[in-house]
PDB file of N, CA and C in Angstrom:
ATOM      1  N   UNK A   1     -36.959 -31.434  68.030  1.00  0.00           N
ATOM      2  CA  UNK A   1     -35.831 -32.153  68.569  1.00  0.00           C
ATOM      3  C   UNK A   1     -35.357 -31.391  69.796  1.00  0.00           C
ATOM      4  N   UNK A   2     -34.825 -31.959  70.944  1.00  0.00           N
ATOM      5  CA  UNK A   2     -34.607 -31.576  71.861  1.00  0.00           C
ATOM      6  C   UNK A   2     -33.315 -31.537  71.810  1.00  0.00           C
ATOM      7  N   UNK A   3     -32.580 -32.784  71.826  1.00  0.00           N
ATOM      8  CA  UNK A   3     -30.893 -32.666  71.918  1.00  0.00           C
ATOM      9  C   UNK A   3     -30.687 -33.342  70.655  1.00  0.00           C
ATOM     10  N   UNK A   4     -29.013 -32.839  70.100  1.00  0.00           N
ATOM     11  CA  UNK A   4     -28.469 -33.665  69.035  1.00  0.00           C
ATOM     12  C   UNK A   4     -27.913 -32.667  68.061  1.00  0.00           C
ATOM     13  N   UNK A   5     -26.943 -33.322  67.762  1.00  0.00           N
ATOM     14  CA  UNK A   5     -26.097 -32.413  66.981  1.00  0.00           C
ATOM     15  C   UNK A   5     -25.611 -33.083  65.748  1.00  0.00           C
ATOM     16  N   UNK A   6     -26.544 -33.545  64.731  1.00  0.00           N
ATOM     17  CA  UNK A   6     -25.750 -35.164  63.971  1.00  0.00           C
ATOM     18  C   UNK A   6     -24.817 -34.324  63.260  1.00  0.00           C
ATOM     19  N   UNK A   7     -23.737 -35.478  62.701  1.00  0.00           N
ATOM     20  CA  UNK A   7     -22.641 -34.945  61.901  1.00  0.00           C
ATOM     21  C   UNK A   7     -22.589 -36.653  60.732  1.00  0.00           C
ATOM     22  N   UNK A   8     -22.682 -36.385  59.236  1.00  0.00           N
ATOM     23  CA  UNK A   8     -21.819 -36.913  58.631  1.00  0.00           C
ATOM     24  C   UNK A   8     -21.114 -38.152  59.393  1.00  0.00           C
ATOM     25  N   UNK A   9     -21.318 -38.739  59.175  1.00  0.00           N
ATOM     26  CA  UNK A   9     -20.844 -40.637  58.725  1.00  0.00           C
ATOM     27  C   UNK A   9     -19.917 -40.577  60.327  1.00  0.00           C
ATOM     28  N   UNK A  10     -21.010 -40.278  61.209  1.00  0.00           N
ATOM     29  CA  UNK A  10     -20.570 -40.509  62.869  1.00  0.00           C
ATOM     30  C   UNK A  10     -21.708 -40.300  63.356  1.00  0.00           C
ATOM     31  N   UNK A  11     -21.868 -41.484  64.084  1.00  0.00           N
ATOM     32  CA  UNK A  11     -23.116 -41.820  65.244  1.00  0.00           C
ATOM     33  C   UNK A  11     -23.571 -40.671  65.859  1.00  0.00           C
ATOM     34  N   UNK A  12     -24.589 -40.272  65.825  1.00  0.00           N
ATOM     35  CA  UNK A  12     -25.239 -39.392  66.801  1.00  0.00           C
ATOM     36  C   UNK A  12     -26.398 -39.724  66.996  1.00  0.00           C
ATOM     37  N   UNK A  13     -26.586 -39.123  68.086  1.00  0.00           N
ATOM     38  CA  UNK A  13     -27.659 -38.982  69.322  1.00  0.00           C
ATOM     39  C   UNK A  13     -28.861 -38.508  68.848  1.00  0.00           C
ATOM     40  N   UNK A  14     -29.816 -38.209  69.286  1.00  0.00           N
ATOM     41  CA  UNK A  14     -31.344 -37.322  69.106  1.00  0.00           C
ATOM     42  C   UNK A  14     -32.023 -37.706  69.627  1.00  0.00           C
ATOM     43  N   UNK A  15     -32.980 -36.572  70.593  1.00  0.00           N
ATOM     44  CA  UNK A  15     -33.706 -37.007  71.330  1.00  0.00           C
ATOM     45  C   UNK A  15     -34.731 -36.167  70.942  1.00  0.00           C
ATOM     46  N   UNK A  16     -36.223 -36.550  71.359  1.00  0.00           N
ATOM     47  CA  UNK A  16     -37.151 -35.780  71.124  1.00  0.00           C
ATOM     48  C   UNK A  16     -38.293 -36.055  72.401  1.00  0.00           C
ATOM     49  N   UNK A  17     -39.303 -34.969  72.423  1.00  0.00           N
ATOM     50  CA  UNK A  17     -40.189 -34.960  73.430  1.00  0.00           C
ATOM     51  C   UNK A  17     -41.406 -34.964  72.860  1.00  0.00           C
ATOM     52  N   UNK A  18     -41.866 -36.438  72.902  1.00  0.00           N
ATOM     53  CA  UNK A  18     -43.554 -36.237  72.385  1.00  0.00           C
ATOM     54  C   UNK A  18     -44.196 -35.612  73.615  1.00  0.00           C
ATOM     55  N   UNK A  19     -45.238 -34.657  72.924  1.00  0.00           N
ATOM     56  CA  UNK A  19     -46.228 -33.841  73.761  1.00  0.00           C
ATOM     57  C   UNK A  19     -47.159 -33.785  73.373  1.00  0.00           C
ATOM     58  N   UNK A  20     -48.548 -33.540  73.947  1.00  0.00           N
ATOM     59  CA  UNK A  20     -49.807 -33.366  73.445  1.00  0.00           C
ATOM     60  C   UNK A  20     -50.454 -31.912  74.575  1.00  0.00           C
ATOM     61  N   UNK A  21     -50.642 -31.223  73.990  1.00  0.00           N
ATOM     62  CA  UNK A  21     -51.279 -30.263  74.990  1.00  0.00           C
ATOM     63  C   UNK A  21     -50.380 -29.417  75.979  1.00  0.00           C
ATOM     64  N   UNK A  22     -48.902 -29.551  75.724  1.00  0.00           N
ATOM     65  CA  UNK A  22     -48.075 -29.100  76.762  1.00  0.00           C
ATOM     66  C   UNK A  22     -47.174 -30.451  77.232  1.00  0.00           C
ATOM     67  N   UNK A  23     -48.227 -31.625  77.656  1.00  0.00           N
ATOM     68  CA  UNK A  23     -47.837 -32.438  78.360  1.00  0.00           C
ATOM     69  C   UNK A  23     -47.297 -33.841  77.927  1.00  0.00           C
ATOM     70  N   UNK A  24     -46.109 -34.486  78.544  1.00  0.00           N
ATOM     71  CA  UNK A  24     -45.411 -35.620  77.736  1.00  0.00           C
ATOM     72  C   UNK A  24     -46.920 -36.529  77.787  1.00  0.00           C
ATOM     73  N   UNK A  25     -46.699 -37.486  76.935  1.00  0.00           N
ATOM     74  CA  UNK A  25     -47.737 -38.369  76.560  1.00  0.00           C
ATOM     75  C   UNK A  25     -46.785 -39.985  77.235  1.00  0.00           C
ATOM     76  N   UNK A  26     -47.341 -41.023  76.931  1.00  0.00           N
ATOM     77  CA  UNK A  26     -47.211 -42.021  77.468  1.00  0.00           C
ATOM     78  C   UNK A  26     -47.152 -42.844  76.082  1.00  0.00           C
ATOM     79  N   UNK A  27     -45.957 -43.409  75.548  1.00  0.00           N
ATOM     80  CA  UNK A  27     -45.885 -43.842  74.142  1.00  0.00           C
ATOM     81  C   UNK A  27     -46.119 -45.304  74.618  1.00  0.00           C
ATOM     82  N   UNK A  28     -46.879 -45.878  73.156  1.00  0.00           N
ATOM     83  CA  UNK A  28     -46.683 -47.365  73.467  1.00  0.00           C
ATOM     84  C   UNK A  28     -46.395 -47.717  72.284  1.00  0.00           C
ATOM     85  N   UNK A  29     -45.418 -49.649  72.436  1.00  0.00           N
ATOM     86  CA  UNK A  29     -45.407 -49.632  71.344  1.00  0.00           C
ATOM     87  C   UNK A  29     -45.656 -50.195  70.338  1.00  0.00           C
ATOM     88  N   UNK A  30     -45.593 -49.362  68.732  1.00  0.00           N
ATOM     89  CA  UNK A  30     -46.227 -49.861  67.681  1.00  0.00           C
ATOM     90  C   UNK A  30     -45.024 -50.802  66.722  1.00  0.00           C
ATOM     91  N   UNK A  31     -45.698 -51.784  65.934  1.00  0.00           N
ATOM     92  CA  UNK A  31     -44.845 -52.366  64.887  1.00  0.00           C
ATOM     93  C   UNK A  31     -43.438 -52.448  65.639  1.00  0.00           C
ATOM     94  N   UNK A  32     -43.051 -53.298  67.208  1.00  0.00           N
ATOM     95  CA  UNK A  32     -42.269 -53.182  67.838  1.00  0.00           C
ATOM     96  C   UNK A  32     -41.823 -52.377  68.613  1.00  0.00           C
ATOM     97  N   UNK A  33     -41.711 -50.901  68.605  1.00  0.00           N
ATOM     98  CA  UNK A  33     -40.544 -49.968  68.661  1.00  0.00           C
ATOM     99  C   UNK A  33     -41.723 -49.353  69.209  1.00  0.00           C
ATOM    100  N   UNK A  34     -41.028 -48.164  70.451  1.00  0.00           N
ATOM    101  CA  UNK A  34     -42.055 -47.240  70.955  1.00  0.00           C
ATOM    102  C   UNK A  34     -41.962 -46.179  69.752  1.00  0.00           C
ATOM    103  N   UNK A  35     -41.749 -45.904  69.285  1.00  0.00           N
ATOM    104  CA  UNK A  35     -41.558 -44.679  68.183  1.00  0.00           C
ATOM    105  C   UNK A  35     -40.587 -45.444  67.030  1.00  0.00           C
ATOM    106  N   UNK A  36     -40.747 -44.708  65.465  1.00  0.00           N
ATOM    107  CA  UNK A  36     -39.806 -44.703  64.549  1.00  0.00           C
ATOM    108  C   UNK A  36     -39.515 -43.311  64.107  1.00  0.00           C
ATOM    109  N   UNK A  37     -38.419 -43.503  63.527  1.00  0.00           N
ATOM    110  CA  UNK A  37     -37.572 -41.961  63.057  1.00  0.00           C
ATOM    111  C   UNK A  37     -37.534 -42.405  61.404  1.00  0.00           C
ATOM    112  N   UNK A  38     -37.935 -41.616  60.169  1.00  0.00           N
ATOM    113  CA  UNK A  38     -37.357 -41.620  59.068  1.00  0.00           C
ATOM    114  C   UNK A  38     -36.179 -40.036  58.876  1.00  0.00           C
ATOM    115  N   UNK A  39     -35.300 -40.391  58.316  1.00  0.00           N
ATOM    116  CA  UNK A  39     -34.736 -39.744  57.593  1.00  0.00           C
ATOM    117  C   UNK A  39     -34.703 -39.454  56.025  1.00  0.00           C
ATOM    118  N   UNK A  40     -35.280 -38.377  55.421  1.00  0.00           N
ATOM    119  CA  UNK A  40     -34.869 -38.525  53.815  1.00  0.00           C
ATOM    120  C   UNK A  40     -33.832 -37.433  53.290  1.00  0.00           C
ATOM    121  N   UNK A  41     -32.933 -37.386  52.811  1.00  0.00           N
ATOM    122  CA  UNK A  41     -32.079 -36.937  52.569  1.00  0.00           C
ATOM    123  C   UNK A  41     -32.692 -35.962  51.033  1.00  0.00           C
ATOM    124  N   UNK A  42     -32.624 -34.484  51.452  1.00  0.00           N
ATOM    125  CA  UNK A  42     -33.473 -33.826  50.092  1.00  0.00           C
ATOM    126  C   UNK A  42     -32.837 -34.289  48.754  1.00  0.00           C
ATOM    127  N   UNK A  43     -31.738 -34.629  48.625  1.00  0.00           N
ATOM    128  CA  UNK A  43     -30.777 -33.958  47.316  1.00  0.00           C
ATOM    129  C   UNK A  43     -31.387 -35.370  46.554  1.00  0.00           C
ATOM    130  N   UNK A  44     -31.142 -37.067  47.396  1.00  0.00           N
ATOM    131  CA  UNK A  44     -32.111 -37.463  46.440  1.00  0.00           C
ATOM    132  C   UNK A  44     -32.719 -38.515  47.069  1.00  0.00           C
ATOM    133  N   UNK A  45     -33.381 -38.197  48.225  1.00  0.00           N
ATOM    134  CA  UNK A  45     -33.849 -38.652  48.468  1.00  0.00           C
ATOM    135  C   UNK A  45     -33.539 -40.436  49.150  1.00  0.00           C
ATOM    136  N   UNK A  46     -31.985 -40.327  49.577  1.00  0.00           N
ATOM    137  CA  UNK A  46     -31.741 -41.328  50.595  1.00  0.00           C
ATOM    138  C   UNK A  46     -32.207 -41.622  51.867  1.00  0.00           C
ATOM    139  N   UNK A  47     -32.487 -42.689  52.193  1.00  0.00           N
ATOM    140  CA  UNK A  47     -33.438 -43.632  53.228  1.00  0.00           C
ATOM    141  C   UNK A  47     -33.273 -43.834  54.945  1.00  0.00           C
ATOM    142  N   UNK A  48     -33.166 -43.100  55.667  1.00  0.00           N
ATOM    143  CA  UNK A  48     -32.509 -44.014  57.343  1.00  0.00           C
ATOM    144  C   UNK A  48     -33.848 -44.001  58.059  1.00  0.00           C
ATOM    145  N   UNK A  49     -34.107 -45.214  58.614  1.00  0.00           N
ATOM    146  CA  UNK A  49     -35.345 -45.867  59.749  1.00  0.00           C
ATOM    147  C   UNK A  49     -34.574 -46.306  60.817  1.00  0.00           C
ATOM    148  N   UNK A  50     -34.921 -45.602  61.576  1.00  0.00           N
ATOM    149  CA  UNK A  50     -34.106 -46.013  62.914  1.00  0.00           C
ATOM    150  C   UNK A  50     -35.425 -45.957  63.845  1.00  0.00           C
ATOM    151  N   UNK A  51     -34.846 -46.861  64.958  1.00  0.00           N
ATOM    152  CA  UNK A  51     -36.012 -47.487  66.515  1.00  0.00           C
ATOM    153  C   UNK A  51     -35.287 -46.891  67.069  1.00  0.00           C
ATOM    154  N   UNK A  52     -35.876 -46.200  68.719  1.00  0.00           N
ATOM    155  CA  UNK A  52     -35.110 -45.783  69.690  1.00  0.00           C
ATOM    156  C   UNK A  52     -34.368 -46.515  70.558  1.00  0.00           C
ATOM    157  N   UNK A  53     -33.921 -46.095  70.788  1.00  0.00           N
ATOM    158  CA  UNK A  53     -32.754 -46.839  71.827  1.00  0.00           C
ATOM    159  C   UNK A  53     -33.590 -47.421  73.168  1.00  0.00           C
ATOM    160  N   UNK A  54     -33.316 -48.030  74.043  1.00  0.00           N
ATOM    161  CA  UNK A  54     -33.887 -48.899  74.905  1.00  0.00           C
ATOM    162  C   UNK A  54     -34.127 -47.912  75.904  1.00  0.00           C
ATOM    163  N   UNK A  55     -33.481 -47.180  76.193  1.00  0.00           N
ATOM    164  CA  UNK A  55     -33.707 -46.142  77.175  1.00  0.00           C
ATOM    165  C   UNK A  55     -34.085 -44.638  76.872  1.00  0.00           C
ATOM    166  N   UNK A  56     -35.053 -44.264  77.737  1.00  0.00           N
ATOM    167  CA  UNK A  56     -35.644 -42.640  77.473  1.00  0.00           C
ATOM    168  C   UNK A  56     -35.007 -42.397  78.817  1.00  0.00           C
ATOM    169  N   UNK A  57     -34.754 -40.949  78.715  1.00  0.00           N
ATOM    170  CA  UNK A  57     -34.569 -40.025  79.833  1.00  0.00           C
ATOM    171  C   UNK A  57     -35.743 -40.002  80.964  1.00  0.00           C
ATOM    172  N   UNK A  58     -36.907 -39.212  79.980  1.00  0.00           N
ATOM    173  CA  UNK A  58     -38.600 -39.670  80.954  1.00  0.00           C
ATOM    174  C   UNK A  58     -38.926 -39.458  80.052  1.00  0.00           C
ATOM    175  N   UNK A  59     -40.658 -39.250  80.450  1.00  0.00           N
ATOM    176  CA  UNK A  59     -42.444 -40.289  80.157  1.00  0.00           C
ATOM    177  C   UNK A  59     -41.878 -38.865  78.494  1.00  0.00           C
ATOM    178  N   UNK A  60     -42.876 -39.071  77.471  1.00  0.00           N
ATOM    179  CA  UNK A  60     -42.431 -38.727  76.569  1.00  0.00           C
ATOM    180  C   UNK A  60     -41.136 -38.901  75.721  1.00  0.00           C
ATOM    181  N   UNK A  61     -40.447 -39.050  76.430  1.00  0.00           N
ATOM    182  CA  UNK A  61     -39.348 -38.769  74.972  1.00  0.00           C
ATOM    183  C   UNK A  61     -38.489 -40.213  74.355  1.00  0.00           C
ATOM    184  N   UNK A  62     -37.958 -39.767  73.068  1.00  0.00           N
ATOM    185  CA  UNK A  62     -37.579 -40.606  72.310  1.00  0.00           C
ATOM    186  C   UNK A  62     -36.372 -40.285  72.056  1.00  0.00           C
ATOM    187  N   UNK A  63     -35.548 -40.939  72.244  1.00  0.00           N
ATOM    188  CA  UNK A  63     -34.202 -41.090  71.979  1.00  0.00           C
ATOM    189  C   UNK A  63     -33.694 -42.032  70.907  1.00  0.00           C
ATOM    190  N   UNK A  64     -32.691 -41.792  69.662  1.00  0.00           N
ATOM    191  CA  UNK A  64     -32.127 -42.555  68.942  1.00  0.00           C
ATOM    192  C   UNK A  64     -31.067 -42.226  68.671  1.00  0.00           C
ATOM    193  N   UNK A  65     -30.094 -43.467  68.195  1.00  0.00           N
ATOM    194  CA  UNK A  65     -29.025 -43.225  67.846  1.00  0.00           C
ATOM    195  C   UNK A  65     -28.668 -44.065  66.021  1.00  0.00           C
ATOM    196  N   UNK A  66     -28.099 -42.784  65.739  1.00  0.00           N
ATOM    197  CA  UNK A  66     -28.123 -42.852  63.917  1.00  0.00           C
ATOM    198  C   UNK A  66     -27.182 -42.424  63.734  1.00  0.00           C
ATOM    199  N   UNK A  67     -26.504 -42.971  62.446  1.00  0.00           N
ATOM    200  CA  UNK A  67     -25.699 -42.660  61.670  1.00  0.00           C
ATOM    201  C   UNK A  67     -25.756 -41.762  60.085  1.00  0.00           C
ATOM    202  N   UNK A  68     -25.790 -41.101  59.778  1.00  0.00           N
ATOM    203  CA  UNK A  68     -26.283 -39.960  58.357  1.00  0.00           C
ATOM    204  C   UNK A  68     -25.221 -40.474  57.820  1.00  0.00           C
ATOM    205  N   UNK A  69     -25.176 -40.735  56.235  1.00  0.00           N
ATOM    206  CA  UNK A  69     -24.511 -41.689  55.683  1.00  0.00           C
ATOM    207  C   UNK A  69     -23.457 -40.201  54.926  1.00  0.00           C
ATOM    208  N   UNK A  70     -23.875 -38.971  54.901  1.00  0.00           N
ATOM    209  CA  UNK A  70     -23.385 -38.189  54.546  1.00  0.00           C
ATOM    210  C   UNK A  70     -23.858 -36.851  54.661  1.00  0.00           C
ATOM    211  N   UNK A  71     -22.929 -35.177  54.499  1.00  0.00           N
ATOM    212  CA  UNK A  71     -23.778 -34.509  54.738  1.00  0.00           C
ATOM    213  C   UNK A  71     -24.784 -34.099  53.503  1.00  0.00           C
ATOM    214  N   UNK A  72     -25.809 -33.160  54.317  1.00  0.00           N
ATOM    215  CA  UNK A  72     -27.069 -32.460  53.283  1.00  0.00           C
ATOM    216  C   UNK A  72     -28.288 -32.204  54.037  1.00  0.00           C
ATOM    217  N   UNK A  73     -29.111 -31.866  53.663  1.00  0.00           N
ATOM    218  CA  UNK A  73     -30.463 -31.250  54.106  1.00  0.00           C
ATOM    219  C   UNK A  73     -31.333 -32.632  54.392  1.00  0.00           C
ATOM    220  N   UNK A  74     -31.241 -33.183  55.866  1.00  0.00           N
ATOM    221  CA  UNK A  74     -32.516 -33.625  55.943  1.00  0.00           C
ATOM    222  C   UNK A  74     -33.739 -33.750  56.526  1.00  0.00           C
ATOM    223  N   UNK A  75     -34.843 -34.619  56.035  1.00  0.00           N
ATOM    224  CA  UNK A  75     -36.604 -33.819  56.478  1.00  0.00           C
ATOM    225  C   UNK A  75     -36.310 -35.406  57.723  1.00  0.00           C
ATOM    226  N   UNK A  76     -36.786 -34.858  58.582  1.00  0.00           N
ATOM    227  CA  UNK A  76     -36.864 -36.174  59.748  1.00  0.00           C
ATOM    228  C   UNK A  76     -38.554 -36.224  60.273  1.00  0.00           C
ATOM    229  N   UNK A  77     -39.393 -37.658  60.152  1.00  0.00           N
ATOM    230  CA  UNK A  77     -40.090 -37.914  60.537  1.00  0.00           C
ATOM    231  C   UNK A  77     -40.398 -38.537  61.491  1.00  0.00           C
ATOM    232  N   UNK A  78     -40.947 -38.305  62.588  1.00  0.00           N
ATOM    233  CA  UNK A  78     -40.906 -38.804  63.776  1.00  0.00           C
ATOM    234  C   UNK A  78     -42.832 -39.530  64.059  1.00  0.00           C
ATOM    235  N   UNK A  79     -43.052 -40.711  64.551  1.00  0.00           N
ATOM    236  CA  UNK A  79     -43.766 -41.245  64.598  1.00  0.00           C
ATOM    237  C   UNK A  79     -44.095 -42.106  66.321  1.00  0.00           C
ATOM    238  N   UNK A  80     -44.503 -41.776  66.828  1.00  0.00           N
ATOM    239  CA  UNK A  80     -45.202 -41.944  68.109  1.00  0.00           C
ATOM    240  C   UNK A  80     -46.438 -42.246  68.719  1.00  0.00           C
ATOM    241  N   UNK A  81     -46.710 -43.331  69.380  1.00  0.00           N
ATOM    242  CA  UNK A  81     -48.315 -43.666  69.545  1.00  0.00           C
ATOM    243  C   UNK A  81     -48.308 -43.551  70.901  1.00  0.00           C
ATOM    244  N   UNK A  82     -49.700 -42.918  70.962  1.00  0.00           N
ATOM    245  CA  UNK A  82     -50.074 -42.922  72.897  1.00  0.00           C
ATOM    246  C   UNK A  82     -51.353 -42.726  72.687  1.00  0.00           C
ATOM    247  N   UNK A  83     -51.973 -43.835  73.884  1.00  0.00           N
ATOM    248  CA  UNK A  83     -53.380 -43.335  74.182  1.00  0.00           C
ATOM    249  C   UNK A  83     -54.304 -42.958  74.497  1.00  0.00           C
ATOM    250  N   UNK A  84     -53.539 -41.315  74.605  1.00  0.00           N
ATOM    251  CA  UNK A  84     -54.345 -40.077  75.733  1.00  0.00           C
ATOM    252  C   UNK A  84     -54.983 -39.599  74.060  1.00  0.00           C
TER     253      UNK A  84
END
């Protein structure tokens, strides 16, 4: 993750930089969305799928905006297609 600071049951930001080799990649997109984000929440395993937001900063990165339904430890999966 590049930027983002989430907090508990308020919108935040996150951005990330797909790379391959050093270098941003060129996402395209899959099942709609240039990228998806899962969230699972460890304690038991609660659910957030979020699409990025319409706009990237530049070539690589993924930006979303989410809401964490509460705090706790979570594993974030990030999913990105390009075809370098």
């Amino acid at each position: 993750m590049t930027a983002g600071s989430p907090r508990a049951d308020t919108e935040s930001d996150l951005a990330f930089d797909v790379t391959r080799d050093g270098r941003a990649v060129e996402l395209e997109p899959y099942l709609g969305a240039r990228g998806h984000l899962v969230a699972l929440r460890s304690s038991d395993l609660a659910y957030l799928h979020v699409h990025p937001t319409k706009t990237a900063a530049r070539r690589g990165q993924l930006a979303f905006a989410t809401r964490f339904p509460s705090a706790g430890r979570y594993r974030l999966y990030l999913q990105g297609v390009s075809d370098l």
